[in-house]
PDB file of N, CA and C in Angstrom:
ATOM      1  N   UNK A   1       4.334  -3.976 -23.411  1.00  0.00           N
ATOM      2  CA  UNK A   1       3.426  -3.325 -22.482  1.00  0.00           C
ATOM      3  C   UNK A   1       2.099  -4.045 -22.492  1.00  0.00           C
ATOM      4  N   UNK A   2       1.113  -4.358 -21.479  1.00  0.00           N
ATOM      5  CA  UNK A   2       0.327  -4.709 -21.361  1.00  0.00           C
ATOM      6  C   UNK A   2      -0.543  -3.644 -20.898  1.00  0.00           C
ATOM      7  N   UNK A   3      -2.236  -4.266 -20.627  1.00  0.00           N
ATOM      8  CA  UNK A   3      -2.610  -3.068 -20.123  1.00  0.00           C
ATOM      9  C   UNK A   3      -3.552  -4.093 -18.998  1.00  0.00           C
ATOM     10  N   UNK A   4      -4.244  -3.247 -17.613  1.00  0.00           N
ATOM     11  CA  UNK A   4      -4.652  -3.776 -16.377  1.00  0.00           C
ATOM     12  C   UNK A   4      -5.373  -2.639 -16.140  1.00  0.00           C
ATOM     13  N   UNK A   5      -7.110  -3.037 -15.883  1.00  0.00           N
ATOM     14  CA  UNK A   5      -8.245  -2.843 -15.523  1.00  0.00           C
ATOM     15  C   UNK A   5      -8.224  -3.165 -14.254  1.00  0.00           C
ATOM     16  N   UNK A   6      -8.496  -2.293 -13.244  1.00  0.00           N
ATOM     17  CA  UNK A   6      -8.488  -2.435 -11.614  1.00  0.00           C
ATOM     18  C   UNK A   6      -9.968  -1.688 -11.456  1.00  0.00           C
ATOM     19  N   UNK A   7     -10.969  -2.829 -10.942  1.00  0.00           N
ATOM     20  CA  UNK A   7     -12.267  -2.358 -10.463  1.00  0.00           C
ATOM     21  C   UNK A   7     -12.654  -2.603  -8.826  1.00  0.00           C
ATOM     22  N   UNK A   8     -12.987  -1.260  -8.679  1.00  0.00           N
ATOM     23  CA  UNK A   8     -12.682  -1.432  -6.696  1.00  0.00           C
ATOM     24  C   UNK A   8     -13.641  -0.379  -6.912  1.00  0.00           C
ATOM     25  N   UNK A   9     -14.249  -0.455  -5.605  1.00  0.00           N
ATOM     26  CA  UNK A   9     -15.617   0.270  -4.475  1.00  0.00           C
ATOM     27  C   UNK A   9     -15.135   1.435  -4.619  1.00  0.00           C
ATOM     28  N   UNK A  10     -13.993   1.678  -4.507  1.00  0.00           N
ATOM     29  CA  UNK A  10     -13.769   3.633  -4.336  1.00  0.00           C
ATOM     30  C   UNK A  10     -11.934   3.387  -4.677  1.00  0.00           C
ATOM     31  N   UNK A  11     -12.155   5.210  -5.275  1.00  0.00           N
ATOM     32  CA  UNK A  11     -10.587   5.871  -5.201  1.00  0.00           C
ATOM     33  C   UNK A  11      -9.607   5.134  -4.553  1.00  0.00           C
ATOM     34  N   UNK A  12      -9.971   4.765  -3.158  1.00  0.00           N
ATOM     35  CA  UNK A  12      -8.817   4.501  -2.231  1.00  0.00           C
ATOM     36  C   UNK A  12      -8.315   3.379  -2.566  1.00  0.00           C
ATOM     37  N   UNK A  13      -9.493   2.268  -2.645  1.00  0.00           N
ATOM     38  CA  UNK A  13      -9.054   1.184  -3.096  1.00  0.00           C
ATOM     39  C   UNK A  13      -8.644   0.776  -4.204  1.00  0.00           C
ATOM     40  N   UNK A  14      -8.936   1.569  -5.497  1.00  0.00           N
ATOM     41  CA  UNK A  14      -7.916   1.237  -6.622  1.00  0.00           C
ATOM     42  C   UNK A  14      -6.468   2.234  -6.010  1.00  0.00           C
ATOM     43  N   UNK A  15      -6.439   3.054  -5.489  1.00  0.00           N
ATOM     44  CA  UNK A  15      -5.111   3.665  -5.101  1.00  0.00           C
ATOM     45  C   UNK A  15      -4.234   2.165  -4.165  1.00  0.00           C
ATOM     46  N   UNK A  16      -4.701   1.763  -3.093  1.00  0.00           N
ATOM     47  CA  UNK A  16      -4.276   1.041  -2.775  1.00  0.00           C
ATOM     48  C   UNK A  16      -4.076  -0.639  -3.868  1.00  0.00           C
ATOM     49  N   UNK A  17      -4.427  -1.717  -4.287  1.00  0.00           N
ATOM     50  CA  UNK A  17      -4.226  -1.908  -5.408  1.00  0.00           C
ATOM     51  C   UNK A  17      -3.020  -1.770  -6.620  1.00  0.00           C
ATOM     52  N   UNK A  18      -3.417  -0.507  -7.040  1.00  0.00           N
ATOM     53  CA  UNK A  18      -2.130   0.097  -7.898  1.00  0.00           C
ATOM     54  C   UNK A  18      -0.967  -0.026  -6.742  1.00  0.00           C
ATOM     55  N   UNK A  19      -0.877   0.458  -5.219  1.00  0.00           N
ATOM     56  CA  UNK A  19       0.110   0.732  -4.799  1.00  0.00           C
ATOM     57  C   UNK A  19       0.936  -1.434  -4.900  1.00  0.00           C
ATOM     58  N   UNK A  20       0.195  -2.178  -4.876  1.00  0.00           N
ATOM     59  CA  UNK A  20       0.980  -3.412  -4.837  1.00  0.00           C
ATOM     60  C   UNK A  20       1.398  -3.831  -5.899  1.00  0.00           C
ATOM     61  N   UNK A  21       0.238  -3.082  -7.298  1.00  0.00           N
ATOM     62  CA  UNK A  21       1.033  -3.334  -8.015  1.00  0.00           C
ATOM     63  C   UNK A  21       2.561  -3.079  -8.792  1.00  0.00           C
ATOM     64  N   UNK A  22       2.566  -1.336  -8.290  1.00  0.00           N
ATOM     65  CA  UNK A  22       3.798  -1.013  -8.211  1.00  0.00           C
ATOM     66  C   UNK A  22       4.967  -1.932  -7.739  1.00  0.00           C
ATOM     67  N   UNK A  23       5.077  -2.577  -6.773  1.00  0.00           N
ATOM     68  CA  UNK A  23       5.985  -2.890  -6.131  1.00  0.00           C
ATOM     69  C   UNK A  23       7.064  -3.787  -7.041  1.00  0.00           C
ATOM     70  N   UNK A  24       5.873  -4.482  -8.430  1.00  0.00           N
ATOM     71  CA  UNK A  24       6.212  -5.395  -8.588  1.00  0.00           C
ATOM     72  C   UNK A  24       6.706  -5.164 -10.536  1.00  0.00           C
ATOM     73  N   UNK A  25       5.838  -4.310 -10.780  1.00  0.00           N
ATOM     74  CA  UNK A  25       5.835  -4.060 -12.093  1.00  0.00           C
ATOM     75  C   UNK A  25       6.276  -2.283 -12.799  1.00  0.00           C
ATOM     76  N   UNK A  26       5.966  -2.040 -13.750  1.00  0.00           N
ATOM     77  CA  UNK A  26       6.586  -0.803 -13.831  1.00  0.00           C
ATOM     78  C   UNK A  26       5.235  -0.003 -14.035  1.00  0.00           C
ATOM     79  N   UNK A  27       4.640   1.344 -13.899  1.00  0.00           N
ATOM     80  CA  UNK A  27       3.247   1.188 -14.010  1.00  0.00           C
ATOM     81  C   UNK A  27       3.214   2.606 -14.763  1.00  0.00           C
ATOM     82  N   UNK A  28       2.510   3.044 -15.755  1.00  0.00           N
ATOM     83  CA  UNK A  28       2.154   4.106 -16.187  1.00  0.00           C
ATOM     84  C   UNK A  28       0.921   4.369 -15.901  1.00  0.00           C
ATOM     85  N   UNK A  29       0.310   5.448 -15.874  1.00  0.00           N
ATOM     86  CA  UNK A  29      -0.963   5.933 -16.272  1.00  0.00           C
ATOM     87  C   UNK A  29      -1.937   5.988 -14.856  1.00  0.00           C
ATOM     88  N   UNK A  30      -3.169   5.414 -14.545  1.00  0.00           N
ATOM     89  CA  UNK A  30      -3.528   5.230 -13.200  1.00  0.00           C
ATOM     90  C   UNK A  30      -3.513   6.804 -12.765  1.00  0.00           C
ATOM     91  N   UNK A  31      -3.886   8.212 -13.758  1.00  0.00           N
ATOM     92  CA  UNK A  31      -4.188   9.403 -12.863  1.00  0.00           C
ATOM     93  C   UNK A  31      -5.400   9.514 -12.840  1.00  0.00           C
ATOM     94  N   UNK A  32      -6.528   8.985 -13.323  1.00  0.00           N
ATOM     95  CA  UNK A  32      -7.769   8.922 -13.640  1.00  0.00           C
ATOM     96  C   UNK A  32      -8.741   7.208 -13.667  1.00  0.00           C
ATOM     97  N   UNK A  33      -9.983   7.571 -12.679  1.00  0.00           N
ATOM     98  CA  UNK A  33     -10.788   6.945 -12.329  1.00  0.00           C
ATOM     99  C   UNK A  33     -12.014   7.491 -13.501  1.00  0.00           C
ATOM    100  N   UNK A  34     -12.552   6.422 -13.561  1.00  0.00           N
ATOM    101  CA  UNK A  34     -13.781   6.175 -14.410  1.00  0.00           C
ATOM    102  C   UNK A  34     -15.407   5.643 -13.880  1.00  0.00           C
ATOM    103  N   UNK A  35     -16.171   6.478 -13.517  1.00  0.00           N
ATOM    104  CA  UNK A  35     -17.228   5.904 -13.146  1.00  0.00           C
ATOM    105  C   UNK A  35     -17.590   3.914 -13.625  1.00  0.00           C
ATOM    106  N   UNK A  36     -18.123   3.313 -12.812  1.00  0.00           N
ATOM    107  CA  UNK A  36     -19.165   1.913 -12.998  1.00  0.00           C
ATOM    108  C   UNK A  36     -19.869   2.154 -14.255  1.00  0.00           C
ATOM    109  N   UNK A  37     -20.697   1.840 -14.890  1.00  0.00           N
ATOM    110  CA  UNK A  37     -21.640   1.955 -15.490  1.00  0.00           C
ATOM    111  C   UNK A  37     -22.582   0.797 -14.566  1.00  0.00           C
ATOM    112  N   UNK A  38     -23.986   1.674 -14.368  1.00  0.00           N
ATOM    113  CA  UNK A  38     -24.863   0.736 -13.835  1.00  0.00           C
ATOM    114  C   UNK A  38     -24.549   0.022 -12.603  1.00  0.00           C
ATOM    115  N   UNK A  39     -23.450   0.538 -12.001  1.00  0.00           N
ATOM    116  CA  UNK A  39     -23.204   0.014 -10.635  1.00  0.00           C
ATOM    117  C   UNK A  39     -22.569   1.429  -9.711  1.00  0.00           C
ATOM    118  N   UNK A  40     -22.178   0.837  -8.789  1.00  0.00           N
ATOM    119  CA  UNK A  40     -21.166   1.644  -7.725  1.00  0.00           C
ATOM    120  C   UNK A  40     -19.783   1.238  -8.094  1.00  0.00           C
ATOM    121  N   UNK A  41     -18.844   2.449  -7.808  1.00  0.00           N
ATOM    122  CA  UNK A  41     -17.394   2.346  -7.692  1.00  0.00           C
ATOM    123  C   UNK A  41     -16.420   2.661  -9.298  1.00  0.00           C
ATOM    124  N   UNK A  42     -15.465   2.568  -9.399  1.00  0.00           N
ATOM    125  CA  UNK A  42     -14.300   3.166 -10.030  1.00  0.00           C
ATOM    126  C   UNK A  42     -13.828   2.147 -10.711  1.00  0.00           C
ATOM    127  N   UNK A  43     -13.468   2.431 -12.417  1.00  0.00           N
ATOM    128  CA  UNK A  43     -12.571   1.599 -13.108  1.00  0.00           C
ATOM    129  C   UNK A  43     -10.992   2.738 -13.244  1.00  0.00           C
ATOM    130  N   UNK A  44     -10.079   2.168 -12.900  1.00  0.00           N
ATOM    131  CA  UNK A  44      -8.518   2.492 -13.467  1.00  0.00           C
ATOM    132  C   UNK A  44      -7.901   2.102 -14.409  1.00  0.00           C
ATOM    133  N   UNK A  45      -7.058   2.476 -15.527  1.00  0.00           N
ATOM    134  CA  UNK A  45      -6.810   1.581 -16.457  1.00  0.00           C
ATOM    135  C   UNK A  45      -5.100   1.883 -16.192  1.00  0.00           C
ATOM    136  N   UNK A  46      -4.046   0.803 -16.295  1.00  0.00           N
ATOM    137  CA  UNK A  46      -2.625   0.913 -16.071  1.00  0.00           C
ATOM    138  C   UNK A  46      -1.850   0.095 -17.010  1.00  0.00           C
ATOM    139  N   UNK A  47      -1.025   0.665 -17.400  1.00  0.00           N
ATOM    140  CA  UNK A  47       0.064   0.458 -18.617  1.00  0.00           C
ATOM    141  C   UNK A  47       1.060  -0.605 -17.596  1.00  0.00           C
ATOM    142  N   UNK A  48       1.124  -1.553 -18.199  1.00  0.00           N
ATOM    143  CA  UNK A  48       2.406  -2.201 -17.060  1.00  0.00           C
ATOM    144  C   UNK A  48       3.662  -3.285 -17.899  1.00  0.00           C
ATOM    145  N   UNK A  49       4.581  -3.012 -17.147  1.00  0.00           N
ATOM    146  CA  UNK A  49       5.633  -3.659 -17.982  1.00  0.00           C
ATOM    147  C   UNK A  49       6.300  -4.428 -16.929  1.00  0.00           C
ATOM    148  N   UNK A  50       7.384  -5.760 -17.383  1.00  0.00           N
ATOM    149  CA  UNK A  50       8.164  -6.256 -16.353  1.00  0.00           C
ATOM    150  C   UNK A  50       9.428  -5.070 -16.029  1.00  0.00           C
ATOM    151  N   UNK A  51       9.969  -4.803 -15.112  1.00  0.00           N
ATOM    152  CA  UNK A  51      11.159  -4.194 -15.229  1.00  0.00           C
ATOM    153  C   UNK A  51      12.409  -4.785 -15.825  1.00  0.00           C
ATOM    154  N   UNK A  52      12.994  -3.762 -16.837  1.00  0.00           N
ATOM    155  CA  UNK A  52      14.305  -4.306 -17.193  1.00  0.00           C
ATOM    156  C   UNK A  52      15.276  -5.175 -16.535  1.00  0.00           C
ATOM    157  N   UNK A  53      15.608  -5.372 -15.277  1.00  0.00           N
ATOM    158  CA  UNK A  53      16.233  -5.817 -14.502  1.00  0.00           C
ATOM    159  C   UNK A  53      15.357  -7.430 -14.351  1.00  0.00           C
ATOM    160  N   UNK A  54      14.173  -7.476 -14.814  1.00  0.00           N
ATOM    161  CA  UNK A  54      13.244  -9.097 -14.598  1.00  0.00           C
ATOM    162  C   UNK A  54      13.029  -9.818 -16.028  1.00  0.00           C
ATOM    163  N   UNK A  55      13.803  -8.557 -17.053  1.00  0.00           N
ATOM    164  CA  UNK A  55      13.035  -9.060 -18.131  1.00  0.00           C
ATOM    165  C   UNK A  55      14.004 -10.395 -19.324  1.00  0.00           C
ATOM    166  N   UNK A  56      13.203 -11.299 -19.661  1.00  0.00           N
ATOM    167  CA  UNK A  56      13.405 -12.370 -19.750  1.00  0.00           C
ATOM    168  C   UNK A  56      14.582 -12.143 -21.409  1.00  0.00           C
ATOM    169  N   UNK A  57      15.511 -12.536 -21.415  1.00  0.00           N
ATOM    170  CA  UNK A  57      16.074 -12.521 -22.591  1.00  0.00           C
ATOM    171  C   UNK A  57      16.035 -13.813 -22.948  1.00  0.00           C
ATOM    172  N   UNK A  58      15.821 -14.113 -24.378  1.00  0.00           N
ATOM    173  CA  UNK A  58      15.800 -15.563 -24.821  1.00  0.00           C
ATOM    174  C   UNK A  58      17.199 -15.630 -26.060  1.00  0.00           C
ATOM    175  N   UNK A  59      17.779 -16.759 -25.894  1.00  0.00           N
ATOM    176  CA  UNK A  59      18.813 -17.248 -26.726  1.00  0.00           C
ATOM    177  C   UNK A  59      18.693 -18.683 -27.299  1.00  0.00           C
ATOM    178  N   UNK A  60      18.590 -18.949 -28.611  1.00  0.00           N
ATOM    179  CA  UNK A  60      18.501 -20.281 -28.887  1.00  0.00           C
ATOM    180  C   UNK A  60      19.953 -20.529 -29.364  1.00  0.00           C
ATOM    181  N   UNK A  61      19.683 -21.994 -29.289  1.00  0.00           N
ATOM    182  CA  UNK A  61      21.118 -22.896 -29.631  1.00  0.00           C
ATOM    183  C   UNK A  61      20.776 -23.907 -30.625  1.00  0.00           C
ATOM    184  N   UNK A  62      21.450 -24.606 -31.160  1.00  0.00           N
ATOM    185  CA  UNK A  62      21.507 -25.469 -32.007  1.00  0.00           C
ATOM    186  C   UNK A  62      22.633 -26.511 -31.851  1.00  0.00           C
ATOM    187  N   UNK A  63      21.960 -27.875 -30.651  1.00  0.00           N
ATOM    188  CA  UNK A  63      23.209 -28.456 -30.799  1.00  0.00           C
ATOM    189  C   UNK A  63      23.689 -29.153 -32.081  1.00  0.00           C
ATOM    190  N   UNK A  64      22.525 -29.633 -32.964  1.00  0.00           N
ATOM    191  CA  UNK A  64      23.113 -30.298 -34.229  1.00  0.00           C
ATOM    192  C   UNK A  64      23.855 -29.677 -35.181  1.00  0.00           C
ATOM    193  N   UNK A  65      24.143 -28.225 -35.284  1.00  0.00           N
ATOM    194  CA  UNK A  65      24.891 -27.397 -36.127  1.00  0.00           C
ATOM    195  C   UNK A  65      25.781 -26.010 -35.112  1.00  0.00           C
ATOM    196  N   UNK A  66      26.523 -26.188 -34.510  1.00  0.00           N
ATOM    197  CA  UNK A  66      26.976 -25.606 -33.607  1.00  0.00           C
ATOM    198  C   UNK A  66      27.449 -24.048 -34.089  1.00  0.00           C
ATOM    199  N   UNK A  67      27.993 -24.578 -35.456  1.00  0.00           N
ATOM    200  CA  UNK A  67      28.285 -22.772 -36.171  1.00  0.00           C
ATOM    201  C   UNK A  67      26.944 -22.032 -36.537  1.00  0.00           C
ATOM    202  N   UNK A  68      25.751 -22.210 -36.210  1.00  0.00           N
ATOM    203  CA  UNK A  68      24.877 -21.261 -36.137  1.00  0.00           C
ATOM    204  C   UNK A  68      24.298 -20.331 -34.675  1.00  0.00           C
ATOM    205  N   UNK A  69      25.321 -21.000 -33.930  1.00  0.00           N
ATOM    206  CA  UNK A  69      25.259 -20.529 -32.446  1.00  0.00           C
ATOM    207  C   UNK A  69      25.996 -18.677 -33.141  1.00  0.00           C
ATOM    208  N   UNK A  70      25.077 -18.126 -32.234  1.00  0.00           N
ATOM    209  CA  UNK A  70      25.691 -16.483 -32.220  1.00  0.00           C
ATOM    210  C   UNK A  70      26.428 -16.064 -30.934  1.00  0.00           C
TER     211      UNK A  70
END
């Protein structure tokens, strides 16, 4: 899990935002906006993962010793 800070002018636009990031990733959290400090507009904070279906499995090999292949 990673985590993603989305800073935008208003609500809508971190709503919109989150909505692309959905498309692509898996997204938790994002029910709560956080005032600027010292400025205008909204921080979001979102939990994000690749989806199972993208996620990278790794397998090593060994061609110089082949019986350590699993």
């Amino acid at each position: 899990m990673s985590r993603i800070r989305i800073m935008a002018d208003s609500s809508e636009e971190a709503d919109a935002v989150q909505a692309a990031i959905v498309t692509v990733l898996e997204v938790a959290g994002g029910d709560r906006d956080y005032p600027m400090r010292n400025g205008f507009g909204v921080r979001r904070y979102l939990e994000v993962q690749l989806p199972q279906a993208r996620t990278v499995q790794a397998r090593a090999t060994r061609v110089d010793r082949p019986e350590l292949e699993s």
